[in-house]
C-alpha atoms as a PDB file:
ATOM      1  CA  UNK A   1      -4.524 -36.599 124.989  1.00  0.00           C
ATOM      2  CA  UNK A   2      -7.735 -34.827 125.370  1.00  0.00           C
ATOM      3  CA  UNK A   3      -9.283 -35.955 122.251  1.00  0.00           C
ATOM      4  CA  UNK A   4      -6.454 -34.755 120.010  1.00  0.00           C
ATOM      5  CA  UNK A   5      -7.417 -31.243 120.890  1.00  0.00           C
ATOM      6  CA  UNK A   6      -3.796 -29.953 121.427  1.00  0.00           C
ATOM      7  CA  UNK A   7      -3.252 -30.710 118.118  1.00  0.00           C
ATOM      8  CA  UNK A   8      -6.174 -28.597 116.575  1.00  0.00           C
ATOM      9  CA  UNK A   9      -5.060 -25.362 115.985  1.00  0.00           C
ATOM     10  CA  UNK A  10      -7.742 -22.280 114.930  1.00  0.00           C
ATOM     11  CA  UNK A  11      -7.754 -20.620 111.514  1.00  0.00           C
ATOM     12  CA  UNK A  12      -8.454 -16.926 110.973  1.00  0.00           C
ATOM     13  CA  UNK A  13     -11.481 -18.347 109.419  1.00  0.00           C
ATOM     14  CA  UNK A  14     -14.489 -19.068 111.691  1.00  0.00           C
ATOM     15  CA  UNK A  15     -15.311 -22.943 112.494  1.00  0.00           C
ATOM     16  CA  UNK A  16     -12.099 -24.050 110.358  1.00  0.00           C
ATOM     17  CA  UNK A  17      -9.543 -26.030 112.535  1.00  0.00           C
ATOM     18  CA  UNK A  18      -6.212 -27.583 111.689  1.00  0.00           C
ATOM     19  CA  UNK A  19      -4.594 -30.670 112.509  1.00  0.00           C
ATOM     20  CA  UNK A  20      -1.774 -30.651 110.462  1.00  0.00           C
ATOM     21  CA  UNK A  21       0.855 -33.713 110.220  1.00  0.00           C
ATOM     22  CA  UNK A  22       4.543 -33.843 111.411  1.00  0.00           C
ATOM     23  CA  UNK A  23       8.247 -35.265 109.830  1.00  0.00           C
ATOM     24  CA  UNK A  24       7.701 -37.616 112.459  1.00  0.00           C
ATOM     25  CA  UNK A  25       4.599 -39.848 110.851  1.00  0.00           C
ATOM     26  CA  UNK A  26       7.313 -41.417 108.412  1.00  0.00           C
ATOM     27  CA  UNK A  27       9.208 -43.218 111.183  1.00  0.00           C
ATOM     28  CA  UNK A  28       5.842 -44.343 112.612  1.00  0.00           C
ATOM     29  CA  UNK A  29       4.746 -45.733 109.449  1.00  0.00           C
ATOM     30  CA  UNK A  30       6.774 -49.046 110.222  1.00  0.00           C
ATOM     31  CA  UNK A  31       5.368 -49.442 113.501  1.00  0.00           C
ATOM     32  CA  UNK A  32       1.829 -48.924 112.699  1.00  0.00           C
ATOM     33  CA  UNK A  33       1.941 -51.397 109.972  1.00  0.00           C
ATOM     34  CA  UNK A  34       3.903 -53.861 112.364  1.00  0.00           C
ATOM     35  CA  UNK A  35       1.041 -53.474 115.040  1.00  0.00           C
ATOM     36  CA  UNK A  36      -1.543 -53.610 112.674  1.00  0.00           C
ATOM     37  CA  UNK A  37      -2.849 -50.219 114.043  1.00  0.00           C
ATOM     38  CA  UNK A  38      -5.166 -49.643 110.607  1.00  0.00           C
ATOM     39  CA  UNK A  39      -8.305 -48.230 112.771  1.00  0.00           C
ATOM     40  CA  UNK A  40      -6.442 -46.498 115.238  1.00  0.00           C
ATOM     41  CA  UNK A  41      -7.116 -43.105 113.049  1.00  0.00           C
ATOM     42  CA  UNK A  42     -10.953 -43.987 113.520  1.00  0.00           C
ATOM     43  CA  UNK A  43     -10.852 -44.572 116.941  1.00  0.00           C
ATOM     44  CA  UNK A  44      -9.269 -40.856 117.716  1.00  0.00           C
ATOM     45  CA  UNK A  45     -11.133 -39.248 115.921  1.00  0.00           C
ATOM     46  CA  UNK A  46     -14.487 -41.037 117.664  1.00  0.00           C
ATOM     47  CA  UNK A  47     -12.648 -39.511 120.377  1.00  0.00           C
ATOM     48  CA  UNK A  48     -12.980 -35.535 119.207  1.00  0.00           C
ATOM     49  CA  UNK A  49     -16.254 -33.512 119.737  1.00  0.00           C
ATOM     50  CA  UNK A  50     -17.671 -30.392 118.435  1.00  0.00           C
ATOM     51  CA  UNK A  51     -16.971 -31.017 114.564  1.00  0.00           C
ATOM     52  CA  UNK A  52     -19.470 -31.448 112.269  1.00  0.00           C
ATOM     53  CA  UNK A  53     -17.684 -32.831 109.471  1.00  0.00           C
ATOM     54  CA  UNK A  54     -13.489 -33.645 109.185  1.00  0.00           C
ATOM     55  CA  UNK A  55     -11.410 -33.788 105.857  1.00  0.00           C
ATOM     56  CA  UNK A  56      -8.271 -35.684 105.806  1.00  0.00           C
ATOM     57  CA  UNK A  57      -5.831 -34.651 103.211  1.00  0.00           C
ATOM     58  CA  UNK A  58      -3.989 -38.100 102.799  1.00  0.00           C
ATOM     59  CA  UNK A  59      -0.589 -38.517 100.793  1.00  0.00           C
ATOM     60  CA  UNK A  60      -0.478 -39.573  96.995  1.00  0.00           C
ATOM     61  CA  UNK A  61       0.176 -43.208  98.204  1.00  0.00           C
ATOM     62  CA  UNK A  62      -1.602 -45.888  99.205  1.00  0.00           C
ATOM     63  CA  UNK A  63      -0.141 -46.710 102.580  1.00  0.00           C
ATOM     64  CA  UNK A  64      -1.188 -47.654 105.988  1.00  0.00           C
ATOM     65  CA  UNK A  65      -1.815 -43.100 106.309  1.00  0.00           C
ATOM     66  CA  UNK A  66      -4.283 -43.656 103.202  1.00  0.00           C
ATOM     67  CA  UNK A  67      -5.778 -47.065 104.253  1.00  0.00           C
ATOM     68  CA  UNK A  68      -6.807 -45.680 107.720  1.00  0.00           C
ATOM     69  CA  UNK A  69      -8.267 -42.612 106.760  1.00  0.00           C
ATOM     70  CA  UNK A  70     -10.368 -44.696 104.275  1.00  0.00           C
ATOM     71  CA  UNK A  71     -11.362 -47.129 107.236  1.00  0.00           C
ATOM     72  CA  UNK A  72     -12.379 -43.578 109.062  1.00  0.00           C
ATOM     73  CA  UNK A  73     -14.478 -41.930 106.936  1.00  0.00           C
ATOM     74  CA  UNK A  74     -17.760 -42.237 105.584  1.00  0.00           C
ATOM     75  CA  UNK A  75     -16.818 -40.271 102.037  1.00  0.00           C
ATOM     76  CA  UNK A  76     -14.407 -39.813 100.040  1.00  0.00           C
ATOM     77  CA  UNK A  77     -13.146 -37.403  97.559  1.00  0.00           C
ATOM     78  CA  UNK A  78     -10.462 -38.242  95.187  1.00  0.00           C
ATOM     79  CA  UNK A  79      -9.164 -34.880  93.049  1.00  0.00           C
ATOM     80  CA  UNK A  80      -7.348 -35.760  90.271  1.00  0.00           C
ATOM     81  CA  UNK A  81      -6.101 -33.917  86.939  1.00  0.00           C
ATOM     82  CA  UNK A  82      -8.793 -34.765  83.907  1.00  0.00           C
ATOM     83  CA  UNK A  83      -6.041 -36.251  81.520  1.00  0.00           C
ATOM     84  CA  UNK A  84      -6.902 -39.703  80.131  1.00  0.00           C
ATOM     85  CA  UNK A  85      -3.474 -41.585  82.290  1.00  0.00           C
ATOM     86  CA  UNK A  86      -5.067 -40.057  85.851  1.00  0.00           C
ATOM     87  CA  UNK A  87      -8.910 -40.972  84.800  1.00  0.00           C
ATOM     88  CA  UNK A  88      -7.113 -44.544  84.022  1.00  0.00           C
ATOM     89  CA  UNK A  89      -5.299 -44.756  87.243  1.00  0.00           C
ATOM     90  CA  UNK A  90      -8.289 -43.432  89.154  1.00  0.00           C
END
């Protein structure tokens, strides 16, 4: 739909938009992963204009959410707490 832009809602800050996610993703988990829809995340958001930069925040998983938005982007930014376990698992 229109380049996702019913979903974007404004901010009270200038030039920051939200997308934000729904209850709903978790029972289409199962289907995306069935349909192997992995770059169907990078082909929307080819779809939406006037951004200059977009920042998923993906869960703490690594699922078919986390995979796509890796396929997606062209950085990544991992934040993590400096204790030596997280540095390991990082």
């Amino acid at each position: 739909r229109d380049g996702g832009k019913d979903f974007i809602h404004h901010t009270r800050f200038d030039n920051l938009h939200i997308m934000p996610a729904d209850a709903a993703l978790g029972e289409l988990q199962p289907k995306l992963e069935a349909k192997y829809k992995i770059n169907k995340l990078r082909e929307a958001l080819n779809e939406v204009d006037g951004y200059d930069e977009i920042f998923l925040d993906t869960p703490p998983a690594f699922n078919i959410y986390t995979l796509s938005a890796l396929i997606a982007a062209d950085r990544c930014l991992i934040p993590f707490d400096c204790d030596d376990f997280s540095r390991r698992a990082l």
